[in-house]
C-alpha atoms as a PDB file:
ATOM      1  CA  UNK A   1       0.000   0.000   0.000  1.00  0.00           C
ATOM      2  CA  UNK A   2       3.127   2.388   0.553  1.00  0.00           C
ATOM      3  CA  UNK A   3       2.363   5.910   2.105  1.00  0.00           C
ATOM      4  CA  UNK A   4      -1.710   6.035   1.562  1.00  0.00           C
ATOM      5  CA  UNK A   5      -1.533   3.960   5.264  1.00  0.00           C
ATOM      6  CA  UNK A   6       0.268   6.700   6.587  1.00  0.00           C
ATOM      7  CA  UNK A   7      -2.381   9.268   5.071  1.00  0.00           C
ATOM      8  CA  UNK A   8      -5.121   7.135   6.508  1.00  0.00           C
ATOM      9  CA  UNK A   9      -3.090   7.283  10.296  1.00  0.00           C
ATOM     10  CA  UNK A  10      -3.123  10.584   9.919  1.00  0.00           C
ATOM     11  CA  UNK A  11      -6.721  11.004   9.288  1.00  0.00           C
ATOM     12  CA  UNK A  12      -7.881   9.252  11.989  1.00  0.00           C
ATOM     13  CA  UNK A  13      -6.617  12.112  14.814  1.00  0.00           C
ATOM     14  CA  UNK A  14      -6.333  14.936  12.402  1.00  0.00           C
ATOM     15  CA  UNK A  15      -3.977  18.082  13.009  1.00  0.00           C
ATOM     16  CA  UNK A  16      -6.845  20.753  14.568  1.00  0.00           C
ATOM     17  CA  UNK A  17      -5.094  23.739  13.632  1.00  0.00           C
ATOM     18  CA  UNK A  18      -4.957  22.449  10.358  1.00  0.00           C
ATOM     19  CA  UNK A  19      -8.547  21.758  10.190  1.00  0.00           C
ATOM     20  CA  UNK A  20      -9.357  25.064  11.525  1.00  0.00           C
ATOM     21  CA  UNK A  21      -7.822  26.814   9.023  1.00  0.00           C
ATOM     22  CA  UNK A  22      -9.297  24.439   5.904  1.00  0.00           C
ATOM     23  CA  UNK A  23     -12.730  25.123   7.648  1.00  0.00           C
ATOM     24  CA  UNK A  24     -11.936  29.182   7.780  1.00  0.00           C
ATOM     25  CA  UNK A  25     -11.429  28.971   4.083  1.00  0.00           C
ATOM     26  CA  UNK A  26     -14.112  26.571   2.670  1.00  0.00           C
ATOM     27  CA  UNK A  27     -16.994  28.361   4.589  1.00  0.00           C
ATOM     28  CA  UNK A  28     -16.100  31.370   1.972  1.00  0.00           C
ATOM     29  CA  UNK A  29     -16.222  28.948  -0.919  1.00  0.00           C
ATOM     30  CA  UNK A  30     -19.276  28.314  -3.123  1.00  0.00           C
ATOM     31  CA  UNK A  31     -21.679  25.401  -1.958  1.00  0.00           C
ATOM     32  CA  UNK A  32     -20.746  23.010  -4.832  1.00  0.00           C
ATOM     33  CA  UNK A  33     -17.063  23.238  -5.822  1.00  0.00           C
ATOM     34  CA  UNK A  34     -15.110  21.437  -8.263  1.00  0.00           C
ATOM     35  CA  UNK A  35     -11.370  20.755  -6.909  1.00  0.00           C
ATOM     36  CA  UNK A  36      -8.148  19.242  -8.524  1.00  0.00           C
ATOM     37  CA  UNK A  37      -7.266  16.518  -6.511  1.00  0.00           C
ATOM     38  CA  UNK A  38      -9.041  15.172  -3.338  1.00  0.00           C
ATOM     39  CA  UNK A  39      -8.363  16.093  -0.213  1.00  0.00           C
ATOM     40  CA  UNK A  40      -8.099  12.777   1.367  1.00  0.00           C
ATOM     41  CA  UNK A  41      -6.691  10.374  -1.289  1.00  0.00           C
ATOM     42  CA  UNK A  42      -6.295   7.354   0.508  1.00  0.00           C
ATOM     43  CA  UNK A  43     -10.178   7.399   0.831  1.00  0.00           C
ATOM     44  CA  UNK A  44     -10.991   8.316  -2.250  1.00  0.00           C
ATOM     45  CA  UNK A  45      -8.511   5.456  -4.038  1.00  0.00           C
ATOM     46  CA  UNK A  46     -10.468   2.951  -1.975  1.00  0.00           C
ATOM     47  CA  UNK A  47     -13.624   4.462  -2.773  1.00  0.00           C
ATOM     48  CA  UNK A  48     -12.976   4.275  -6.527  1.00  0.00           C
ATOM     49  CA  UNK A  49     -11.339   7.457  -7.476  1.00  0.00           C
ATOM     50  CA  UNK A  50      -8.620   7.050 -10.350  1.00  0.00           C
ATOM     51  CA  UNK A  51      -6.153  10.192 -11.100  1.00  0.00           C
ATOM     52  CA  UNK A  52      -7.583  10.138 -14.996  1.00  0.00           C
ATOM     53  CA  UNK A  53      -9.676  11.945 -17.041  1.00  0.00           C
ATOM     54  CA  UNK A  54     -13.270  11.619 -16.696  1.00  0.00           C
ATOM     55  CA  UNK A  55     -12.941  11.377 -13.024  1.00  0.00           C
ATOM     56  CA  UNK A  56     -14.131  14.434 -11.104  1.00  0.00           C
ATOM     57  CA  UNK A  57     -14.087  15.405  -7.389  1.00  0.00           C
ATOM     58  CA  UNK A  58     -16.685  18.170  -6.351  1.00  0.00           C
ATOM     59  CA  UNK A  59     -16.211  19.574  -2.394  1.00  0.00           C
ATOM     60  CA  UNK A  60     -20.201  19.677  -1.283  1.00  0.00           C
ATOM     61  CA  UNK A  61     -21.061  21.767   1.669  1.00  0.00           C
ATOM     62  CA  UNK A  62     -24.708  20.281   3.259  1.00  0.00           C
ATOM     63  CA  UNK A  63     -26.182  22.637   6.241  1.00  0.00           C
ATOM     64  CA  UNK A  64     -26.538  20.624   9.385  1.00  0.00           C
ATOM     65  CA  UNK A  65     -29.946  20.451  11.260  1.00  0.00           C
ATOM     66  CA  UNK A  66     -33.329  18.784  10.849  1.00  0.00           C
ATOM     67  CA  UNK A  67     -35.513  19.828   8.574  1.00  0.00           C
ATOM     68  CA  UNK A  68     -38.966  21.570  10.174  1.00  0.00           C
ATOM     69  CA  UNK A  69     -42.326  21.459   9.226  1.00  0.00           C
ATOM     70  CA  UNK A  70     -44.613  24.517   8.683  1.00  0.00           C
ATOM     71  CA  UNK A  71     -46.065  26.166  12.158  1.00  0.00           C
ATOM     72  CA  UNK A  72     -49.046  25.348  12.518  1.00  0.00           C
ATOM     73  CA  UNK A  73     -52.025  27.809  12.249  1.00  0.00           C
ATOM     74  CA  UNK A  74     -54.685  26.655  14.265  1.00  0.00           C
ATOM     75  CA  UNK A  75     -56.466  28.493  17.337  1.00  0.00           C
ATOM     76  CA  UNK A  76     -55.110  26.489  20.025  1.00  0.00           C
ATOM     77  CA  UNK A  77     -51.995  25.146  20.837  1.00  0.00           C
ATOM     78  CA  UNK A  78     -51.823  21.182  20.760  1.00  0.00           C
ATOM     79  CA  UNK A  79     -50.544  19.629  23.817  1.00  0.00           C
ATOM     80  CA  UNK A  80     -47.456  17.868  22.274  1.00  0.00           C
ATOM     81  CA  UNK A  81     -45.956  20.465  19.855  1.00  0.00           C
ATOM     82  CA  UNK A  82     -42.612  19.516  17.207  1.00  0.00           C
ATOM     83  CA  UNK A  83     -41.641  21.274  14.525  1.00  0.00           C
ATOM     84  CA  UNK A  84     -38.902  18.984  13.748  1.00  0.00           C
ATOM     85  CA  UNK A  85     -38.725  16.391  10.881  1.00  0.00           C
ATOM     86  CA  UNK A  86     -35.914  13.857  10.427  1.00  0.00           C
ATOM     87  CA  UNK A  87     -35.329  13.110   7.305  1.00  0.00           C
ATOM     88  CA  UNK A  88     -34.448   9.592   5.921  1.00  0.00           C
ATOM     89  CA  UNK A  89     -31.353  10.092   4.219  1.00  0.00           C
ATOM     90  CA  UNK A  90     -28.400  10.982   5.801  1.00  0.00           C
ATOM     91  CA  UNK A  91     -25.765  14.407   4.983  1.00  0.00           C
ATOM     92  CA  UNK A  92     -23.675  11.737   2.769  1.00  0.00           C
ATOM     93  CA  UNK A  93     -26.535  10.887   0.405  1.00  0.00           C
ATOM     94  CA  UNK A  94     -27.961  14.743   0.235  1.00  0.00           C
ATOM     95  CA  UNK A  95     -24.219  15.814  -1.055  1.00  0.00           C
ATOM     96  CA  UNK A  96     -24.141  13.110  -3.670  1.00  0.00           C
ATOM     97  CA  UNK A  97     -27.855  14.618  -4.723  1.00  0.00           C
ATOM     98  CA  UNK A  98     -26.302  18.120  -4.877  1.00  0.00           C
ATOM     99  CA  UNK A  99     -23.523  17.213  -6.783  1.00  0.00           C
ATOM    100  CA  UNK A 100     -25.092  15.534  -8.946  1.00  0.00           C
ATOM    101  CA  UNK A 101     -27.881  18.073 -10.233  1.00  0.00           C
ATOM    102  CA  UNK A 102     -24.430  20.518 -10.479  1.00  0.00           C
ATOM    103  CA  UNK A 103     -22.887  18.224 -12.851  1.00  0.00           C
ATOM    104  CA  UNK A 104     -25.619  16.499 -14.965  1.00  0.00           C
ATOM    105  CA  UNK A 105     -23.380  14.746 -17.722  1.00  0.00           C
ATOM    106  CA  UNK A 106     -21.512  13.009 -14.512  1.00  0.00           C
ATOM    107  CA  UNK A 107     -22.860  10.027 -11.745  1.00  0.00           C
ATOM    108  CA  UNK A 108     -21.499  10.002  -8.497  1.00  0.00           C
ATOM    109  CA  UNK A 109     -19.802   7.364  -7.952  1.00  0.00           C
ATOM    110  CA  UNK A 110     -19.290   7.276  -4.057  1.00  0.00           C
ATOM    111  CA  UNK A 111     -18.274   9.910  -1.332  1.00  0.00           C
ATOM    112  CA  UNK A 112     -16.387  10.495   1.944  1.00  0.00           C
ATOM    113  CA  UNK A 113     -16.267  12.949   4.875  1.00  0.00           C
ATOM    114  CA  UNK A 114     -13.516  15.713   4.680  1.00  0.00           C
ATOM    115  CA  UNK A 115     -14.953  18.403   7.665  1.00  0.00           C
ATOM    116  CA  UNK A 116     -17.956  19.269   9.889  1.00  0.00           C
ATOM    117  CA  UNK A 117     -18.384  22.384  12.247  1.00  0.00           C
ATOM    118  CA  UNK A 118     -21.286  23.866  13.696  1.00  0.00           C
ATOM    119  CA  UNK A 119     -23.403  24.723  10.444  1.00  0.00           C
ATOM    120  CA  UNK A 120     -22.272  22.675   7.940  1.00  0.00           C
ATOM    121  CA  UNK A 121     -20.593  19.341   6.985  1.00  0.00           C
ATOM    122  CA  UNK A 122     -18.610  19.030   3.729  1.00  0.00           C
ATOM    123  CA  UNK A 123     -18.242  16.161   2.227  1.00  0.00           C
ATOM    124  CA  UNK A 124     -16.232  15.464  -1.379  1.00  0.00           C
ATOM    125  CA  UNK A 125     -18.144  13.202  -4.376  1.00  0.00           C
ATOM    126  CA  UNK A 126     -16.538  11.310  -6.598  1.00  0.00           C
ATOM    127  CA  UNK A 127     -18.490  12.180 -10.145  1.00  0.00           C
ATOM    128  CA  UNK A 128     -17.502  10.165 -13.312  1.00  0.00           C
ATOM    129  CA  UNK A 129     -18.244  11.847 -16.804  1.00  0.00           C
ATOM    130  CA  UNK A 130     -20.393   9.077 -18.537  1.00  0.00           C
ATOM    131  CA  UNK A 131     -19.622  10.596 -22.010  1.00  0.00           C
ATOM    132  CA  UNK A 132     -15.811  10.975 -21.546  1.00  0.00           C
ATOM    133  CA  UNK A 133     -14.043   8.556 -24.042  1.00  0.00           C
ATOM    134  CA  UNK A 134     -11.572   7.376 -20.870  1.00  0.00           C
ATOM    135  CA  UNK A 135     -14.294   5.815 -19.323  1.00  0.00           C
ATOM    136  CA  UNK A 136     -15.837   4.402 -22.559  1.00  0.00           C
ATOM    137  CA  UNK A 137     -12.312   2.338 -22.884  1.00  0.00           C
ATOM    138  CA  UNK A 138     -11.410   1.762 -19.393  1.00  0.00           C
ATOM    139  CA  UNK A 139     -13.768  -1.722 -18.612  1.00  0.00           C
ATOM    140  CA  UNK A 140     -13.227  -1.530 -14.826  1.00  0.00           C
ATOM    141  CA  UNK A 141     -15.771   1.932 -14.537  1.00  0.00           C
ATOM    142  CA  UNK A 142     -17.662   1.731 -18.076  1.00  0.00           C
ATOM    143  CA  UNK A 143     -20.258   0.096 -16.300  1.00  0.00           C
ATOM    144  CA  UNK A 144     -21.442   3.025 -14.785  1.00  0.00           C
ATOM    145  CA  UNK A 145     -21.917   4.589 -18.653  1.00  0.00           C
ATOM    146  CA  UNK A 146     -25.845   3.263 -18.310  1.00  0.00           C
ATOM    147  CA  UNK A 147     -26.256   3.879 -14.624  1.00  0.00           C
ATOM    148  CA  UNK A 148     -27.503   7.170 -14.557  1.00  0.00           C
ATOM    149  CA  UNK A 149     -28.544   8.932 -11.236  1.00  0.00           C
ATOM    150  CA  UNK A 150     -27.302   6.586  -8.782  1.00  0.00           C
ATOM    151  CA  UNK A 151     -27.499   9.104  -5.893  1.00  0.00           C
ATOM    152  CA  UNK A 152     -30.893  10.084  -7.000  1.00  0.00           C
ATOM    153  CA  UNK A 153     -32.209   6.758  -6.987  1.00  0.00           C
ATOM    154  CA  UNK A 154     -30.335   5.399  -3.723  1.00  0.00           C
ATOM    155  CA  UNK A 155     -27.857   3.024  -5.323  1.00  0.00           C
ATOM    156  CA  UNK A 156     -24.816   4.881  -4.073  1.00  0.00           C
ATOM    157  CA  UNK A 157     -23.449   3.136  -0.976  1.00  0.00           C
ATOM    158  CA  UNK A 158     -24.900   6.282   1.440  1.00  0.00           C
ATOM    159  CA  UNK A 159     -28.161   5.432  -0.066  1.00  0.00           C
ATOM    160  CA  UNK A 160     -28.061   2.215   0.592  1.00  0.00           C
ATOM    161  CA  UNK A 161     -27.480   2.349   4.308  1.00  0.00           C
ATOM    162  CA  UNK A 162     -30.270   5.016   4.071  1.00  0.00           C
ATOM    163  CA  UNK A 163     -32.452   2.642   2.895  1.00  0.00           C
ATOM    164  CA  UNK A 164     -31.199   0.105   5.224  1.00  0.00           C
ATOM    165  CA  UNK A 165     -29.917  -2.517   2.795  1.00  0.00           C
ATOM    166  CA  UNK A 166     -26.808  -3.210   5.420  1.00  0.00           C
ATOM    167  CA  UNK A 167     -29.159  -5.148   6.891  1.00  0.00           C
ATOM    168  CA  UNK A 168     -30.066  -9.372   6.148  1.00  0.00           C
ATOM    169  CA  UNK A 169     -31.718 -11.763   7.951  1.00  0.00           C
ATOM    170  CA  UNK A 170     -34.027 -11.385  11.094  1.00  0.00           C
ATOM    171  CA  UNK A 171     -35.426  -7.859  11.132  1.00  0.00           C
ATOM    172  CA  UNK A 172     -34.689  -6.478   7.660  1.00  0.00           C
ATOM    173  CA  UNK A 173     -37.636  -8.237   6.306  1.00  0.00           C
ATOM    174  CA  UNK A 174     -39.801  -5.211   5.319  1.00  0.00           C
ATOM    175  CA  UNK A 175     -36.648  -3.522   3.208  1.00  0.00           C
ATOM    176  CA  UNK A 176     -36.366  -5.784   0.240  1.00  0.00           C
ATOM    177  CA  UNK A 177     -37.482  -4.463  -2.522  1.00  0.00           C
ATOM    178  CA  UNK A 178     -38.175  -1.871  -0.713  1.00  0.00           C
ATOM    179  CA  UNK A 179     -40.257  -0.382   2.167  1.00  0.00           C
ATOM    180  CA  UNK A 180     -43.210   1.066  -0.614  1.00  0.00           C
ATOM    181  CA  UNK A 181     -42.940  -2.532  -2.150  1.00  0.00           C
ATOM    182  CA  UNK A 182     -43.253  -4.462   0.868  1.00  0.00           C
ATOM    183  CA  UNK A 183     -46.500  -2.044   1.892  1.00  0.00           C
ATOM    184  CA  UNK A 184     -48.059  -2.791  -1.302  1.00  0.00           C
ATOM    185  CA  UNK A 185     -47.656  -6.400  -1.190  1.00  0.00           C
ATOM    186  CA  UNK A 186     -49.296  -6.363   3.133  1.00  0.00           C
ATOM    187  CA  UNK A 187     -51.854  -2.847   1.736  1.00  0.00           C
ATOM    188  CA  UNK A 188     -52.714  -3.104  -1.434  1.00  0.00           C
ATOM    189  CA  UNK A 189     -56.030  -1.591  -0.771  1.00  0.00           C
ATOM    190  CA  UNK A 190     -54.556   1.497   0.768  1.00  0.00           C
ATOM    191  CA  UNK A 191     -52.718   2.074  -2.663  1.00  0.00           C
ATOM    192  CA  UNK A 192     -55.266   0.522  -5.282  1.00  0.00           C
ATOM    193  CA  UNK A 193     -58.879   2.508  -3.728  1.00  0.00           C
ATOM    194  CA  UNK A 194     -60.091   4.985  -6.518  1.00  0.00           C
ATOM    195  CA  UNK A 195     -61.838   8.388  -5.127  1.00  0.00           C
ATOM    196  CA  UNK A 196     -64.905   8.532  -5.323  1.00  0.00           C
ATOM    197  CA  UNK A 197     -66.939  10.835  -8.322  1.00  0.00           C
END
Protein backbone atom coordinates (compact mmCIF):
# COMPACT_ATOMS: atom_id res chain seq x y z
CA UNK A 1 0.00 0.00 0.00
CA UNK A 2 3.13 2.39 0.55
CA UNK A 3 2.36 5.91 2.10
CA UNK A 4 -1.71 6.04 1.56
CA UNK A 5 -1.53 3.96 5.26
CA UNK A 6 0.27 6.70 6.59
CA UNK A 7 -2.38 9.27 5.07
CA UNK A 8 -5.12 7.14 6.51
CA UNK A 9 -3.09 7.28 10.30
CA UNK A 10 -3.12 10.58 9.92
CA UNK A 11 -6.72 11.00 9.29
CA UNK A 12 -7.88 9.25 11.99
CA UNK A 13 -6.62 12.11 14.81
CA UNK A 14 -6.33 14.94 12.40
CA UNK A 15 -3.98 18.08 13.01
CA UNK A 16 -6.85 20.75 14.57
CA UNK A 17 -5.09 23.74 13.63
CA UNK A 18 -4.96 22.45 10.36
CA UNK A 19 -8.55 21.76 10.19
CA UNK A 20 -9.36 25.06 11.53
CA UNK A 21 -7.82 26.81 9.02
CA UNK A 22 -9.30 24.44 5.90
CA UNK A 23 -12.73 25.12 7.65
CA UNK A 24 -11.94 29.18 7.78
CA UNK A 25 -11.43 28.97 4.08
CA UNK A 26 -14.11 26.57 2.67
CA UNK A 27 -16.99 28.36 4.59
CA UNK A 28 -16.10 31.37 1.97
CA UNK A 29 -16.22 28.95 -0.92
CA UNK A 30 -19.28 28.31 -3.12
CA UNK A 31 -21.68 25.40 -1.96
CA UNK A 32 -20.75 23.01 -4.83
CA UNK A 33 -17.06 23.24 -5.82
CA UNK A 34 -15.11 21.44 -8.26
CA UNK A 35 -11.37 20.76 -6.91
CA UNK A 36 -8.15 19.24 -8.52
CA UNK A 37 -7.27 16.52 -6.51
CA UNK A 38 -9.04 15.17 -3.34
CA UNK A 39 -8.36 16.09 -0.21
CA UNK A 40 -8.10 12.78 1.37
CA UNK A 41 -6.69 10.37 -1.29
CA UNK A 42 -6.29 7.35 0.51
CA UNK A 43 -10.18 7.40 0.83
CA UNK A 44 -10.99 8.32 -2.25
CA UNK A 45 -8.51 5.46 -4.04
CA UNK A 46 -10.47 2.95 -1.97
CA UNK A 47 -13.62 4.46 -2.77
CA UNK A 48 -12.98 4.27 -6.53
CA UNK A 49 -11.34 7.46 -7.48
CA UNK A 50 -8.62 7.05 -10.35
CA UNK A 51 -6.15 10.19 -11.10
CA UNK A 52 -7.58 10.14 -15.00
CA UNK A 53 -9.68 11.95 -17.04
CA UNK A 54 -13.27 11.62 -16.70
CA UNK A 55 -12.94 11.38 -13.02
CA UNK A 56 -14.13 14.43 -11.10
CA UNK A 57 -14.09 15.41 -7.39
CA UNK A 58 -16.68 18.17 -6.35
CA UNK A 59 -16.21 19.57 -2.39
CA UNK A 60 -20.20 19.68 -1.28
CA UNK A 61 -21.06 21.77 1.67
CA UNK A 62 -24.71 20.28 3.26
CA UNK A 63 -26.18 22.64 6.24
CA UNK A 64 -26.54 20.62 9.38
CA UNK A 65 -29.95 20.45 11.26
CA UNK A 66 -33.33 18.78 10.85
CA UNK A 67 -35.51 19.83 8.57
CA UNK A 68 -38.97 21.57 10.17
CA UNK A 69 -42.33 21.46 9.23
CA UNK A 70 -44.61 24.52 8.68
CA UNK A 71 -46.06 26.17 12.16
CA UNK A 72 -49.05 25.35 12.52
CA UNK A 73 -52.02 27.81 12.25
CA UNK A 74 -54.68 26.65 14.27
CA UNK A 75 -56.47 28.49 17.34
CA UNK A 76 -55.11 26.49 20.03
CA UNK A 77 -51.99 25.15 20.84
CA UNK A 78 -51.82 21.18 20.76
CA UNK A 79 -50.54 19.63 23.82
CA UNK A 80 -47.46 17.87 22.27
CA UNK A 81 -45.96 20.47 19.86
CA UNK A 82 -42.61 19.52 17.21
CA UNK A 83 -41.64 21.27 14.53
CA UNK A 84 -38.90 18.98 13.75
CA UNK A 85 -38.73 16.39 10.88
CA UNK A 86 -35.91 13.86 10.43
CA UNK A 87 -35.33 13.11 7.30
CA UNK A 88 -34.45 9.59 5.92
CA UNK A 89 -31.35 10.09 4.22
CA UNK A 90 -28.40 10.98 5.80
CA UNK A 91 -25.77 14.41 4.98
CA UNK A 92 -23.67 11.74 2.77
CA UNK A 93 -26.53 10.89 0.41
CA UNK A 94 -27.96 14.74 0.24
CA UNK A 95 -24.22 15.81 -1.05
CA UNK A 96 -24.14 13.11 -3.67
CA UNK A 97 -27.86 14.62 -4.72
CA UNK A 98 -26.30 18.12 -4.88
CA UNK A 99 -23.52 17.21 -6.78
CA UNK A 100 -25.09 15.53 -8.95
CA UNK A 101 -27.88 18.07 -10.23
CA UNK A 102 -24.43 20.52 -10.48
CA UNK A 103 -22.89 18.22 -12.85
CA UNK A 104 -25.62 16.50 -14.97
CA UNK A 105 -23.38 14.75 -17.72
CA UNK A 106 -21.51 13.01 -14.51
CA UNK A 107 -22.86 10.03 -11.74
CA UNK A 108 -21.50 10.00 -8.50
CA UNK A 109 -19.80 7.36 -7.95
CA UNK A 110 -19.29 7.28 -4.06
CA UNK A 111 -18.27 9.91 -1.33
CA UNK A 112 -16.39 10.50 1.94
CA UNK A 113 -16.27 12.95 4.88
CA UNK A 114 -13.52 15.71 4.68
CA UNK A 115 -14.95 18.40 7.66
CA UNK A 116 -17.96 19.27 9.89
CA UNK A 117 -18.38 22.38 12.25
CA UNK A 118 -21.29 23.87 13.70
CA UNK A 119 -23.40 24.72 10.44
CA UNK A 120 -22.27 22.67 7.94
CA UNK A 121 -20.59 19.34 6.98
CA UNK A 122 -18.61 19.03 3.73
CA UNK A 123 -18.24 16.16 2.23
CA UNK A 124 -16.23 15.46 -1.38
CA UNK A 125 -18.14 13.20 -4.38
CA UNK A 126 -16.54 11.31 -6.60
CA UNK A 127 -18.49 12.18 -10.15
CA UNK A 128 -17.50 10.17 -13.31
CA UNK A 129 -18.24 11.85 -16.80
CA UNK A 130 -20.39 9.08 -18.54
CA UNK A 131 -19.62 10.60 -22.01
CA UNK A 132 -15.81 10.98 -21.55
CA UNK A 133 -14.04 8.56 -24.04
CA UNK A 134 -11.57 7.38 -20.87
CA UNK A 135 -14.29 5.81 -19.32
CA UNK A 136 -15.84 4.40 -22.56
CA UNK A 137 -12.31 2.34 -22.88
CA UNK A 138 -11.41 1.76 -19.39
CA UNK A 139 -13.77 -1.72 -18.61
CA UNK A 140 -13.23 -1.53 -14.83
CA UNK A 141 -15.77 1.93 -14.54
CA UNK A 142 -17.66 1.73 -18.08
CA UNK A 143 -20.26 0.10 -16.30
CA UNK A 144 -21.44 3.03 -14.78
CA UNK A 145 -21.92 4.59 -18.65
CA UNK A 146 -25.84 3.26 -18.31
CA UNK A 147 -26.26 3.88 -14.62
CA UNK A 148 -27.50 7.17 -14.56
CA UNK A 149 -28.54 8.93 -11.24
CA UNK A 150 -27.30 6.59 -8.78
CA UNK A 151 -27.50 9.10 -5.89
CA UNK A 152 -30.89 10.08 -7.00
CA UNK A 153 -32.21 6.76 -6.99
CA UNK A 154 -30.33 5.40 -3.72
CA UNK A 155 -27.86 3.02 -5.32
CA UNK A 156 -24.82 4.88 -4.07
CA UNK A 157 -23.45 3.14 -0.98
CA UNK A 158 -24.90 6.28 1.44
CA UNK A 159 -28.16 5.43 -0.07
CA UNK A 160 -28.06 2.21 0.59
CA UNK A 161 -27.48 2.35 4.31
CA UNK A 162 -30.27 5.02 4.07
CA UNK A 163 -32.45 2.64 2.89
CA UNK A 164 -31.20 0.10 5.22
CA UNK A 165 -29.92 -2.52 2.79
CA UNK A 166 -26.81 -3.21 5.42
CA UNK A 167 -29.16 -5.15 6.89
CA UNK A 168 -30.07 -9.37 6.15
CA UNK A 169 -31.72 -11.76 7.95
CA UNK A 170 -34.03 -11.39 11.09
CA UNK A 171 -35.43 -7.86 11.13
CA UNK A 172 -34.69 -6.48 7.66
CA UNK A 173 -37.64 -8.24 6.31
CA UNK A 174 -39.80 -5.21 5.32
CA UNK A 175 -36.65 -3.52 3.21
CA UNK A 176 -36.37 -5.78 0.24
CA UNK A 177 -37.48 -4.46 -2.52
CA UNK A 178 -38.18 -1.87 -0.71
CA UNK A 179 -40.26 -0.38 2.17
CA UNK A 180 -43.21 1.07 -0.61
CA UNK A 181 -42.94 -2.53 -2.15
CA UNK A 182 -43.25 -4.46 0.87
CA UNK A 183 -46.50 -2.04 1.89
CA UNK A 184 -48.06 -2.79 -1.30
CA UNK A 185 -47.66 -6.40 -1.19
CA UNK A 186 -49.30 -6.36 3.13
CA UNK A 187 -51.85 -2.85 1.74
CA UNK A 188 -52.71 -3.10 -1.43
CA UNK A 189 -56.03 -1.59 -0.77
CA UNK A 190 -54.56 1.50 0.77
CA UNK A 191 -52.72 2.07 -2.66
CA UNK A 192 -55.27 0.52 -5.28
CA UNK A 193 -58.88 2.51 -3.73
CA UNK A 194 -60.09 4.98 -6.52
CA UNK A 195 -61.84 8.39 -5.13
CA UNK A 196 -64.91 8.53 -5.32
CA UNK A 197 -66.94 10.83 -8.32
Amino acid sequence: MGYLKYVREAWKKPNKELLKERLLKWRREPVTLRIKRPTRIDRARSLGYKAKQGFIIVRQRVNKGTNQNPRLRKARRPKTRSNKKVLWMNFRLIAEQKAERAYVNCTALNSYWVGEDGNSIWHEVILVDRMHPQILADSNINWILDKKNRAARGLTSAGRKSRGLRNKGKGAEKVRPSRTANLKRRKPDVFNERPTP
